[in-house]
Structures are given as structure tokens and as C-alpha cells.
Protein backbone atom coordinates (compact mmCIF):
# COMPACT_ATOMS: atom_id res chain seq x y z
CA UNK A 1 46.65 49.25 -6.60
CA UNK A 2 45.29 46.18 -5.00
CA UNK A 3 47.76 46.81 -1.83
CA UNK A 4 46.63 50.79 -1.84
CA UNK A 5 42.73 49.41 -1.59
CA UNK A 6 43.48 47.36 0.62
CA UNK A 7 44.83 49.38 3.20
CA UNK A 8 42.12 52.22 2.33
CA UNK A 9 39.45 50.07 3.19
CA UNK A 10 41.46 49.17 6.59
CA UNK A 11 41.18 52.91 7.17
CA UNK A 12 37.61 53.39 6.61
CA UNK A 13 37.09 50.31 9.01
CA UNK A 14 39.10 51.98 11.44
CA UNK A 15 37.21 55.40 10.76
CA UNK A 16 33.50 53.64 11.38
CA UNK A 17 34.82 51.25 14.49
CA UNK A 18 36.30 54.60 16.25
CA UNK A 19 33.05 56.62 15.83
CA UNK A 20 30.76 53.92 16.48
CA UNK A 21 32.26 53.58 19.70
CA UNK A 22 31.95 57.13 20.77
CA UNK A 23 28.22 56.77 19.93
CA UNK A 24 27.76 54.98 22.89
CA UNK A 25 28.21 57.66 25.44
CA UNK A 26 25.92 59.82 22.48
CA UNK A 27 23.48 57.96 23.23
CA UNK A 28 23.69 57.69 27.21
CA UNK A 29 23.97 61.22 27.20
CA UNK A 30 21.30 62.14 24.88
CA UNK A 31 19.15 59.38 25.93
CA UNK A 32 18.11 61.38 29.17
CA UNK A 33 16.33 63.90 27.40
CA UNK A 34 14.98 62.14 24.11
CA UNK A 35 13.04 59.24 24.45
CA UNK A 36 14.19 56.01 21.73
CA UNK A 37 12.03 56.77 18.68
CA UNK A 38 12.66 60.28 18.89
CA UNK A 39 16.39 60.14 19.12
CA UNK A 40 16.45 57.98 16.43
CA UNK A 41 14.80 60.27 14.36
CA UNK A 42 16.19 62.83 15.17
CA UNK A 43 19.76 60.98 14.31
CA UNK A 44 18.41 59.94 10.93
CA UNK A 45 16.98 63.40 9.77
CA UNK A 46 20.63 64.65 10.86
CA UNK A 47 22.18 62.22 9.30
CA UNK A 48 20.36 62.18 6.04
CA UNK A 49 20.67 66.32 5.36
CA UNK A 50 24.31 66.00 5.55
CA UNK A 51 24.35 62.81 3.18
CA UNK A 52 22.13 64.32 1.03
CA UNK A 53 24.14 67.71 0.89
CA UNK A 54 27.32 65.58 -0.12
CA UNK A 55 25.59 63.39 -2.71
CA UNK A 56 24.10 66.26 -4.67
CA UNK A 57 27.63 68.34 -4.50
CA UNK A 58 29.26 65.07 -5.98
CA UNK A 59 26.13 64.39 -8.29
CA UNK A 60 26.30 61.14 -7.61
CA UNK A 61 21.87 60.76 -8.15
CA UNK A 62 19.52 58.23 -7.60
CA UNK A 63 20.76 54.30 -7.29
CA UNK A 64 20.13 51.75 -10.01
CA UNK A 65 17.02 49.86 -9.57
CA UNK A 66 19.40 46.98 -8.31
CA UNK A 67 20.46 48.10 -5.44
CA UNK A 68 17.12 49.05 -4.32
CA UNK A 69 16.09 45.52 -2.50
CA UNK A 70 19.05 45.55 -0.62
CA UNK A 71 18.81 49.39 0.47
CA UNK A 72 15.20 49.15 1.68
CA UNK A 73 15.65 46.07 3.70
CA UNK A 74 18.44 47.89 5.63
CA UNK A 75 17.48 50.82 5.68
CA UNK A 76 14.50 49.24 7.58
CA UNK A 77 16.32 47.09 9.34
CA UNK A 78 19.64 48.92 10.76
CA UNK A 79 18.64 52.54 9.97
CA UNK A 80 15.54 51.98 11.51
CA UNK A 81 14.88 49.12 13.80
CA UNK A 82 18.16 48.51 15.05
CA UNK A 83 18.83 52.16 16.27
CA UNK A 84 14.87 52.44 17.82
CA UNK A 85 15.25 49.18 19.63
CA UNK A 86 19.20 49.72 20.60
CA UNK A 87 18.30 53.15 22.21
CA UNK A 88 15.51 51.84 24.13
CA UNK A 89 17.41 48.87 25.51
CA UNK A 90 19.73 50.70 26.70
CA UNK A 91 17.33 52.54 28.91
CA UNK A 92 16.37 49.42 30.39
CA UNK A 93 19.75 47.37 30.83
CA UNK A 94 23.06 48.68 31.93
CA UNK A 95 25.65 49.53 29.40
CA UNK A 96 27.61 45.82 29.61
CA UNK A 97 24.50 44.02 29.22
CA UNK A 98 23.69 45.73 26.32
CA UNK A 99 27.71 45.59 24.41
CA UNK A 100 27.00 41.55 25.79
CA UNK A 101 24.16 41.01 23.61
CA UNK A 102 24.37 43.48 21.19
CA UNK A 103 27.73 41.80 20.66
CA UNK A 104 25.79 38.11 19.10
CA UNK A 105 25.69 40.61 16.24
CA UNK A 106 29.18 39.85 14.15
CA UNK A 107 28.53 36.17 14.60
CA UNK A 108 24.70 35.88 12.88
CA UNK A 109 26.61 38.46 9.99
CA UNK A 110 29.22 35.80 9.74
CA UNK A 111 26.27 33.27 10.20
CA UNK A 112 24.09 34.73 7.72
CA UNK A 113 27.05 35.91 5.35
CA UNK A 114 27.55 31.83 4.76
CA UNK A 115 24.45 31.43 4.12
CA UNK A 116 23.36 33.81 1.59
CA UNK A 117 26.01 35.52 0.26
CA UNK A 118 28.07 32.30 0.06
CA UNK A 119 30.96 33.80 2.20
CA UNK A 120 33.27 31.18 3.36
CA UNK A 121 34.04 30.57 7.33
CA UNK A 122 38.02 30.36 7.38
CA UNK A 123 39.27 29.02 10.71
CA UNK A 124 41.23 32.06 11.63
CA UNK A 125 37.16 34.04 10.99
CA UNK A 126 36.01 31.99 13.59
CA UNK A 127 38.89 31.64 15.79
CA UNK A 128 39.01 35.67 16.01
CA UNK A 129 35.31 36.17 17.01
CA UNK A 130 35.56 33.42 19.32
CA UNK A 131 38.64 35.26 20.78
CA UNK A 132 36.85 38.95 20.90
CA UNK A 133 33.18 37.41 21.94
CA UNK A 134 34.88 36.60 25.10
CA UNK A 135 36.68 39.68 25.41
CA UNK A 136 33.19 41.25 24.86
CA UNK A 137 31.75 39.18 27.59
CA UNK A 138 34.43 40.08 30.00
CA UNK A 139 34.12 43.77 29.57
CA UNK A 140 30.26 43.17 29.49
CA UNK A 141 30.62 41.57 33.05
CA UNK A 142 33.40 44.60 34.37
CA UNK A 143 30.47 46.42 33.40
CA UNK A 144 27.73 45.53 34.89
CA UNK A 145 26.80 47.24 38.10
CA UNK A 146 24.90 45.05 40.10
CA UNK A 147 23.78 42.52 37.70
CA UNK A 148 20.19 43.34 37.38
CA UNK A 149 18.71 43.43 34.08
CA UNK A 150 15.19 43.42 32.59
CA UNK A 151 14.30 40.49 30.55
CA UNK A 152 12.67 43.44 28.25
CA UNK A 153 16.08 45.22 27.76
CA UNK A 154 17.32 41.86 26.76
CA UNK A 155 15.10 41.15 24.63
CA UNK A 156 15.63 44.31 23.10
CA UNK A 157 19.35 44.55 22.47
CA UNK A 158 18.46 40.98 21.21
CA UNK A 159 16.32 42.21 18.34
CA UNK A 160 18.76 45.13 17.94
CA UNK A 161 21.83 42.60 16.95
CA UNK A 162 18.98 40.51 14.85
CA UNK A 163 18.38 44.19 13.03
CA UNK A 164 22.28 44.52 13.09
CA UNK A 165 22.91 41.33 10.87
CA UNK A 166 20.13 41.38 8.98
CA UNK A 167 20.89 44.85 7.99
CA UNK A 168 24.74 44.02 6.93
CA UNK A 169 24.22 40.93 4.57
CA UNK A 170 20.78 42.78 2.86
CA UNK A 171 23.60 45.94 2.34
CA UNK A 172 26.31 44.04 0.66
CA UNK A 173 24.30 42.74 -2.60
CA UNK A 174 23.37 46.70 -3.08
CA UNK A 175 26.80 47.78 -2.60
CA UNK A 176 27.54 45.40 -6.19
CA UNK A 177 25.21 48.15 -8.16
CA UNK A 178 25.37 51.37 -6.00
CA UNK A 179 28.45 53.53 -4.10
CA UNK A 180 28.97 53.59 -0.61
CA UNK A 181 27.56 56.83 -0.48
CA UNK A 182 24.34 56.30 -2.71
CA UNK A 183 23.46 53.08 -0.75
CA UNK A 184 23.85 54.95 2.61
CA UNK A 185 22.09 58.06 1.85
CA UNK A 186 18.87 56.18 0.35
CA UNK A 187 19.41 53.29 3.27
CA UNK A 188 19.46 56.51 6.04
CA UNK A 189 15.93 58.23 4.41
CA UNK A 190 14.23 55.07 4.41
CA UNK A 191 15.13 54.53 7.98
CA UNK A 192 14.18 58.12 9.00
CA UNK A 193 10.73 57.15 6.63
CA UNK A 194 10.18 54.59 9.36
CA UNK A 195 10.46 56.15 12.32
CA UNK A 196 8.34 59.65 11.06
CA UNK A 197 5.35 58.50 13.35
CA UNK A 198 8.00 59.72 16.32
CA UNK A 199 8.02 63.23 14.38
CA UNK A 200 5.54 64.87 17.00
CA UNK A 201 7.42 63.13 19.78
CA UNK A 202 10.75 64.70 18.75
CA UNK A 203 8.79 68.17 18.19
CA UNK A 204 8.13 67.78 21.43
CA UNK A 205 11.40 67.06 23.22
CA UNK A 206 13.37 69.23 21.45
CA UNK A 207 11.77 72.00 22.93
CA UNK A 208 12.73 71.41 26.34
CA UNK A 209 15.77 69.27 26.17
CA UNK A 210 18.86 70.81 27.40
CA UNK A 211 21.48 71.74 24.61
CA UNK A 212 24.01 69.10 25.78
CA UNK A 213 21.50 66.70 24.51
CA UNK A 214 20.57 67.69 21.39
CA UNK A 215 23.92 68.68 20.22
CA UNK A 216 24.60 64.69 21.06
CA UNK A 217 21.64 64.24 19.05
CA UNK A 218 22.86 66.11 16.55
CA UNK A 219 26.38 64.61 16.78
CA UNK A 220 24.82 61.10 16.36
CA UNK A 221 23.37 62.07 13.11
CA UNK A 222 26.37 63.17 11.25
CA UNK A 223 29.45 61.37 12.13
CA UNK A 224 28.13 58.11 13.60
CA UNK A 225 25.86 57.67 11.14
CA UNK A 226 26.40 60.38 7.96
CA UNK A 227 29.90 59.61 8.23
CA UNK A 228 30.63 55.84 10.03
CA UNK A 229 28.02 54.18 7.51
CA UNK A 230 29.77 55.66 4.64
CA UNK A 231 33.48 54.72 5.23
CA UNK A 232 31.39 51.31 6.56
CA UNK A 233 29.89 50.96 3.18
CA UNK A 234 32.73 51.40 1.56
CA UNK A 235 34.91 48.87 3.32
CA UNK A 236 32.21 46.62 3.32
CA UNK A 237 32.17 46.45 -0.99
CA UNK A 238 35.58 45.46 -0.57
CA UNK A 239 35.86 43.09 1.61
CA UNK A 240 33.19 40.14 3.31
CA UNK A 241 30.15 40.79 5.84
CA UNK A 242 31.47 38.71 7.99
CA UNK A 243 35.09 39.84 8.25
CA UNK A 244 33.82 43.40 8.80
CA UNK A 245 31.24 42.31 11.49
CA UNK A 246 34.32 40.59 13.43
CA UNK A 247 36.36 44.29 12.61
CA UNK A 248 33.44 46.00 15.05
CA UNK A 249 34.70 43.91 17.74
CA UNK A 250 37.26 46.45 18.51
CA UNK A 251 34.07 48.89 19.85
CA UNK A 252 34.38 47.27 23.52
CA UNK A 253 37.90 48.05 23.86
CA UNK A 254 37.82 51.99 22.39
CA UNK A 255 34.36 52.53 24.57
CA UNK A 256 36.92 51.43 27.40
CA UNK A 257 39.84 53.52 26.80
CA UNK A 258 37.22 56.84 25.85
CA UNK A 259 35.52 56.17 29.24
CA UNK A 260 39.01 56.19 30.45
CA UNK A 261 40.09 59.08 28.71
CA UNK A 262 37.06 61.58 28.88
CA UNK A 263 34.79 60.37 31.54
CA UNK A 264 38.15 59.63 34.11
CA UNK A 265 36.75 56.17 34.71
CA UNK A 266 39.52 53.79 35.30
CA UNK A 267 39.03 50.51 33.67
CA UNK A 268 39.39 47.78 36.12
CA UNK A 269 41.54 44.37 35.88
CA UNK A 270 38.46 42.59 34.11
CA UNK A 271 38.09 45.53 31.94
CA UNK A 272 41.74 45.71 30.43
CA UNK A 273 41.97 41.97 29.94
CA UNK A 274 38.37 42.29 28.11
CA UNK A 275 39.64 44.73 26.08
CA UNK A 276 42.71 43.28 25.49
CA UNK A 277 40.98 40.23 24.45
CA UNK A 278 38.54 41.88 21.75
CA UNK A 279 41.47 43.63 19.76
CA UNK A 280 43.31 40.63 19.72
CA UNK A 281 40.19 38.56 18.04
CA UNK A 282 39.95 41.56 15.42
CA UNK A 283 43.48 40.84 14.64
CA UNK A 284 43.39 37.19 14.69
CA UNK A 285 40.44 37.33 12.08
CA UNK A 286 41.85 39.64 9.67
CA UNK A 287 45.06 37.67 9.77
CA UNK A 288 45.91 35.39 6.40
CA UNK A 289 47.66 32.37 6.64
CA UNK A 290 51.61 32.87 6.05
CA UNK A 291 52.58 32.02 2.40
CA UNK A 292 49.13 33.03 0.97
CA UNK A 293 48.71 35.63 -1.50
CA UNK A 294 45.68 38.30 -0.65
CA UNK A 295 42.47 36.72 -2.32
CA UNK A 296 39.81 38.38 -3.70
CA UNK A 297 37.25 38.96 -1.43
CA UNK A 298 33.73 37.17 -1.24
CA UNK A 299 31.38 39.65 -3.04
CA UNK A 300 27.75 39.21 -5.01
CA UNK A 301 28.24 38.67 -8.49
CA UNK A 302 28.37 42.13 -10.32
CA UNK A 303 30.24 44.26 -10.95
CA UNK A 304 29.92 47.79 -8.66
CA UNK A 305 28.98 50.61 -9.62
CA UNK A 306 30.85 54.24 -8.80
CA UNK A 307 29.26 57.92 -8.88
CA UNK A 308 25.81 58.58 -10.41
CA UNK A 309 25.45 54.67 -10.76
CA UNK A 310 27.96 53.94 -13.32
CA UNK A 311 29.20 50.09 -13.63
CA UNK A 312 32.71 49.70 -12.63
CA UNK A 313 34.95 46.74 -13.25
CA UNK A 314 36.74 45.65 -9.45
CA UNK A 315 38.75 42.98 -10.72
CA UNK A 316 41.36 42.03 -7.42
């Protein structure tokens, strides 16, 4: 059972790091036609009918009062800040720039992880995002275009990796009282909450954006977000913050090979060795020392709770 859990919350990692990478051509793509706030409202609204829609058919209801804390600071935080700030940066840097920075992410989870969830650092953690922080630079660089970016962009996809982390380590204490699907439905209408003063803007834009970019819109809201936060949240109550931020370094190298694959842009030298370098840092820091059985991971005292808020024992 412990094996079989294991390897399901592998999956879901795999499920959110895939379509969080195809997000990032969403977001180019829609981005021409919806300005940030909008976009990200119009994401969240998507995003939360669809959660919604599956939470009442599997009657899961309303969170304890637990888990509450947790789900309004990230809802706030990554729901909302993260994705308004993130889609505006990237209208002002170029598209490495912004995987550079927005990269600092997985390390201030790890960071923050220590710190106040009492998650441990194990070498091979560090080692890993070491490894795929410089694969991220390198396809950052390959990237690039000329080199010119805005010190506001920066700033920007700054805050949005700030958001990022912040958002992560506030989840994982509401993930001990709450499913992954109650804690990202509530987390997703308290984000869309936030960005409501956009409401006439995205009125407005709608009306004349071309379908290509709505449907991205729309795209954004239910399986980047509806469905990559859930399988997120779920890995995410079985496992460490920080181990699953250093999992998301595998978004470089897929946003490569799509490009590659769908948008016939051949990845140069730089790129490949980049990408290359990213999935072997994933690797490295989900690796376990040889001879070690599989510990139980770091979690907030608790036990977790499954549909409609019921307790659950998760004894590993």
C-alpha cells in the first residue's frame, strides 16, 4: 500500500509538472489579447466552476475550520498574486528571464519548508536543485533574445516566485485537515475573490479578443489550474514542500521539448544541455540513499482528512 501511494503521488507530480509547462505558451498566447489581471481572472473563474462542479458531484462540502488559515493565505498568495504578477512579467521580460527568476521559487519552498514546517534539507535535496537551478539558468540564457530586460519585469517574476513559495508551505498545513480537492477548490475562489476588481476589465476584453485567446484562457482555467493544483495537492499531502518544489524543475525541460514539438522551434546546444541538466536535478533530489528504507515523509502534525472533511489515519 505504501509502495502503490507512493508511485500514485509520482503520477500526480508528473500530471501537474506536464500541464504546468504547457501553461506557458497559454499564457504567451492568451496574453496578447487579455491584459494580466484579467487573464487571471478569467483563469480562476474557469478554474473554480469546474472544481466546484466536481466537489459537489463527490459531496465532498465545505473544509474544516483547520484548514482554513492555510487555504486563504494561498489562495491569496498563488491563486492570486502569483498568477497576476507572473502574467504581467511576462509581458515585460522575455520568456528565459522570466523561467530564470521564476525558477528562485523551489529553493525559498525548500527554504521556507525548513523553517516552518520543520522539513529536513537532505544533501541529495540540495544537491538536485543545485543541479536543475543551473539547468534552469542555462535554458534561461538559450532563451533570451537579446538580453534586454526591464528591471520591472524582474521585479515582477521576483514577487511571483515570493507568491510561489509562500503559497506552497501556507498549503501543506491545510492539506493535514482538508483533501486535495477541498483545499484547491476553496484556495482557487479566494484567489478569483482577489482579483474581482479586474471583473469589468475582463468584460471588456472578452468581447473583442479573438477565440484563439480565450479558448487559452479558458484552457488555463481548467487543466493548469482545475486540474494541475489538484493532482499538486494531492502529491504534496504525501510527500515534503520542498521535494515537490525541486519536482517542478522538470517545467524548463518539457517547455523545451513542447516548443520543439508544436511550435517547430529547434532547441539549440545550450538549450538541450539546460534541459538535460534540470531533469537530472529532479532525479538526483528524489533519489534515497542505497540501503535506506522509504521514510515517512515530513508532514504537519495531524492526521488528514478525506471527502466531506472526515479525519483519516496516514500512518507510512
Amino acid at each position: 500500500m505504501q509502495k502503490r501511494t507512493s508511485r500514485l503521488a509520482l503520477a500526480a507530480a508528473g500530471v501537474t509538472v506536464v500541464l504546468w509547462a504547457s501553461a506557458f505558451v497559454s499564457i504567451r498566447s492568451a496574453g496578447t489579447a487579455y491584459s494580466p489581471g484579467a487573464l487571471a481572472l478569467g483563469r480562476l473563474l474557469a478554474g473554480a466552476l469546474v472544481l466546484g462542479a466536481v466537489l459537489l458531484i463527490r459531496r465532498e462540502g465545505v473544509p474544516p475550520r483547520a484548514a482554513w488559515p492555510g487555504i486563504l493565505v494561498s489562495g491569496l498568495l498563488w491563486f492570486g498574486v502569483y498568477m497576476v504578477v507572473l502574467n504581467w512579467g511576462e509581458q515585460e521580460v522575455d520568456a528565459g528571464t522570466a523561467a530564470m527568476v521564476v525558477n528562485i521559487g523551489p529553493l525559498l519552498i525548500a527554504l521556507l519548508g525548513a523553517r516552518f514546517l520543520r522539513e529536513s534539507l537532505p544533501p541529495r535535496l540540495l544537491a538536485g536543485m543545485a543541479v536543475s537551478f543551473a539547468g534552469a539558468v542555462a535554458v534561461g540564457l538559450s532563451m533570451s533574445g537579446e538580453g534586454r530586460a526591464s528591471v520591472l519585469g524582474v521585479a515582477l517574476c521576483l514577487l511571483a516566485a515570493v507568491a510561489y513559495a509562500g503559497g506552497v508551505v501556507a498549503q501543506k498545513p491545510a492539506l493535514a485537515h482538508g483533501s486535495a480537492l477541498q483545499v484547491t477548490t476553496f484556495g482557487c475562489l479566494v484567489g478569483a475573490v482577489a482579483c474581482l476588481p479586474f471583473a469589468g476589465r475582463l468584460v471588456e476584453e472578452a468581447g473583442r479578443a479573438p477565440l484563439p485567446a480565450t479558448l487559452n484562457m479558458l484552457y488555463l482555467g481548467v487543466f493548469p489550474t482545475a486540474l494541475a493544483f489538484t493532482t499538486w495537492a494531492y502529491a504534496l499531502a504525501r510527500t515534503t514542500a520542498g521535494r515537490m518544489g525541486a519536482t517542478t524543475y522538470a517545467v524548463p525541460a518539457l517547455v523545451v521539448l513542447m516548443a520543439w514539438a508544436f511550435l517547430g522551434e529547434l532547441p539549440g546546444p545550450l538549450t538541450l544541455l539546460g534541459g538535460a541538466l534540470c531533469l537530472a536535478g529532479v532525479a538526483v533530489s528524489r533519489s534515497r540513499p542505497r540501503g535506506t528504507g522509504t521514510a515517512a515523509p515530513s508532514r504537519t502534525p495531524g492526521a488528514s482528512s478525506g471527502p466531506g472533511g472526515r479525519r483519516e489515519s496516514r500512518t507510512r
